[in-house]
Protein backbone atom coordinates (compact mmCIF):
# COMPACT_ATOMS: atom_id res chain seq x y z
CA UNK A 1 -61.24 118.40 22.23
CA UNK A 2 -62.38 114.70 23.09
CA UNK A 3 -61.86 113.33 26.64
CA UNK A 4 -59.57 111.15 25.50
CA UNK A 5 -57.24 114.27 24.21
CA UNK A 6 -57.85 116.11 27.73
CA UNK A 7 -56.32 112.42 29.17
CA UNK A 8 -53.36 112.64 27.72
CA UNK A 9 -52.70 115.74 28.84
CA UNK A 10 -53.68 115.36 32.50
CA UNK A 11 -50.58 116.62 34.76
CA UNK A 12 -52.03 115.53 37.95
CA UNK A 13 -54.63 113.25 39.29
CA UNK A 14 -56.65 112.41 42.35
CA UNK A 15 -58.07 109.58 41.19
CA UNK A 16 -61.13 107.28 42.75
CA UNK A 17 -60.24 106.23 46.54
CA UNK A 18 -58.59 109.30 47.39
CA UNK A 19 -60.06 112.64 49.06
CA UNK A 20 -59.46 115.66 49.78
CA UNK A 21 -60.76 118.97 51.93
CA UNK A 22 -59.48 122.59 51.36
CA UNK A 23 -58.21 124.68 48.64
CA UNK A 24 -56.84 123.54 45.31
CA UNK A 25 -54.89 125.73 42.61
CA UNK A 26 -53.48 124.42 40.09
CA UNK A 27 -51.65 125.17 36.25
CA UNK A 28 -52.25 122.03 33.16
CA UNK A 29 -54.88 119.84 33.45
CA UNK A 30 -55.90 118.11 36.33
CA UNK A 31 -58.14 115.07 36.81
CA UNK A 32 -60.20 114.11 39.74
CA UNK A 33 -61.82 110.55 40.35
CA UNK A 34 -61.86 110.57 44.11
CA UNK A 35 -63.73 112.82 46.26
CA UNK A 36 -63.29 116.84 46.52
CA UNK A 37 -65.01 119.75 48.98
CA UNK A 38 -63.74 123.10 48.77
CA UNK A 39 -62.55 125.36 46.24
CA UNK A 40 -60.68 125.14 42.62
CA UNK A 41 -58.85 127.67 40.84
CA UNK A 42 -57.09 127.30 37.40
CA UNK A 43 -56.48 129.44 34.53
CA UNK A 44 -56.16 125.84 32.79
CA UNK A 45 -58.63 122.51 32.44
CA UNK A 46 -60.33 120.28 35.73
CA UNK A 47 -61.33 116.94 34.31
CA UNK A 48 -64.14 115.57 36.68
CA UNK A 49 -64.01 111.95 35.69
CA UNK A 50 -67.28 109.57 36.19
CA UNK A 51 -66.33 108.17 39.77
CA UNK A 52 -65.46 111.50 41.24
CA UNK A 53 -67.79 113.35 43.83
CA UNK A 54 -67.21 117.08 44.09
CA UNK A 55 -68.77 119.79 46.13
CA UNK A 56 -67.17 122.66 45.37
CA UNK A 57 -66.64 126.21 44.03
CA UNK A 58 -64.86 126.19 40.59
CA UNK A 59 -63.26 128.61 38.92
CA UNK A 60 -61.28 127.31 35.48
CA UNK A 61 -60.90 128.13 31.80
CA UNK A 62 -62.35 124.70 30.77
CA UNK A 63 -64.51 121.91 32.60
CA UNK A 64 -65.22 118.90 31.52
CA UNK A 65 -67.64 116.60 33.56
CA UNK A 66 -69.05 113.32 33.91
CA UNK A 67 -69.08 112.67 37.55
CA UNK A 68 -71.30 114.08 40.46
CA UNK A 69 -71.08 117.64 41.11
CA UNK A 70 -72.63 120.01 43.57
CA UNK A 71 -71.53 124.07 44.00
CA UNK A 72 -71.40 126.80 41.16
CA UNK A 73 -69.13 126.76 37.83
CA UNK A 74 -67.20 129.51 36.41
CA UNK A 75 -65.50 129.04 33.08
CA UNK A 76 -64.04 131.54 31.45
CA UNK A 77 -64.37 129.44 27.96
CA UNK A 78 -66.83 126.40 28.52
CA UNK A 79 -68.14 123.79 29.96
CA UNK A 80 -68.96 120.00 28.84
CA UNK A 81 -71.06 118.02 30.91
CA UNK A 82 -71.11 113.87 29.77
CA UNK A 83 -73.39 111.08 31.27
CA UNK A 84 -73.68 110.21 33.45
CA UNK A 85 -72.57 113.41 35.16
CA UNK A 86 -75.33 114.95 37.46
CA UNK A 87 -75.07 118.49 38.53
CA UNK A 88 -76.35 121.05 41.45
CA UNK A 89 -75.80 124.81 41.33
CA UNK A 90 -75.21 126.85 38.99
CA UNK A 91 -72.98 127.27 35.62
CA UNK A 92 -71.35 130.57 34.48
CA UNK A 93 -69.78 130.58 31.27
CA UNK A 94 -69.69 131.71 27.15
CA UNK A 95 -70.16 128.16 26.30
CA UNK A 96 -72.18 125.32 27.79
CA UNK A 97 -72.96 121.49 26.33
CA UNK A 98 -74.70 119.45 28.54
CA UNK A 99 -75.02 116.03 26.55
CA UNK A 100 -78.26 113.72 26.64
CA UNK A 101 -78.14 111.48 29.50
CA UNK A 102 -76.90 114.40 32.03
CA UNK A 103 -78.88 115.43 35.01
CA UNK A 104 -78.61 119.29 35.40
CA UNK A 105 -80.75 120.80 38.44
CA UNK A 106 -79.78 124.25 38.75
CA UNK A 107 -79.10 127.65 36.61
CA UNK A 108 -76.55 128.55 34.20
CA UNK A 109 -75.35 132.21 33.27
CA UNK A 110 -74.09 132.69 29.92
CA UNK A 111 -72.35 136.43 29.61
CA UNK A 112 -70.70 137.55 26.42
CA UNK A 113 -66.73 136.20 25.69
């Protein structure tokens, strides 16, 4: 699935310019551009687009990534980090792609599906 797919799919979006603090659940795919700190969970798809600045806890069936990320990952079926994301913690999933141009300081887990 491209990015451009997960777009046009996106039901919600906090886009660049915006913040927010706290807890976030969500079902569909959401997108964030702005800035995040806290915790996600979704059985669904986040989108982290390239202008978004997250420190968080995540815990989603997809993630797709290409903005700045700090905190640890947990997909239950992958994750896809795209330049010029840069990430900090730690990844936990079946399936990872981290694409040339990414910076990835951390660890990643990758258990059996």
């Amino acid at each position: 699935m491209s990015q451009k797919d997960i777009r046009s799919q996106v039901t919600a979006l906090l886009d660049q310019g915006a913040s927010f603090e706290g807890r976030l659940t969500f079902e569909g795919t959401v997108q964030i551009g702005g800035n995040f700190k806290g915790e996600i969970f979704t059985q669904d798809t986040l989108v982290i687009g390239e202008t978004a600045r997250v420190v968080a806890q995540i815990e989603a069936d997809t993630i797709v990534m290409s903005g700045h990320v700090e905190g640890n990952l947990f997909a239950r079926t992958k994750v896809i980090m795209q330049p010029p994301a840069v990430f900090k913690g730690t990844v936990t999933s079946p399936s990872l792609k981290i694409e040339e141009g990414v910076v990835f300081e951390g660890a990643s887990h990758m258990p059996k599906r």
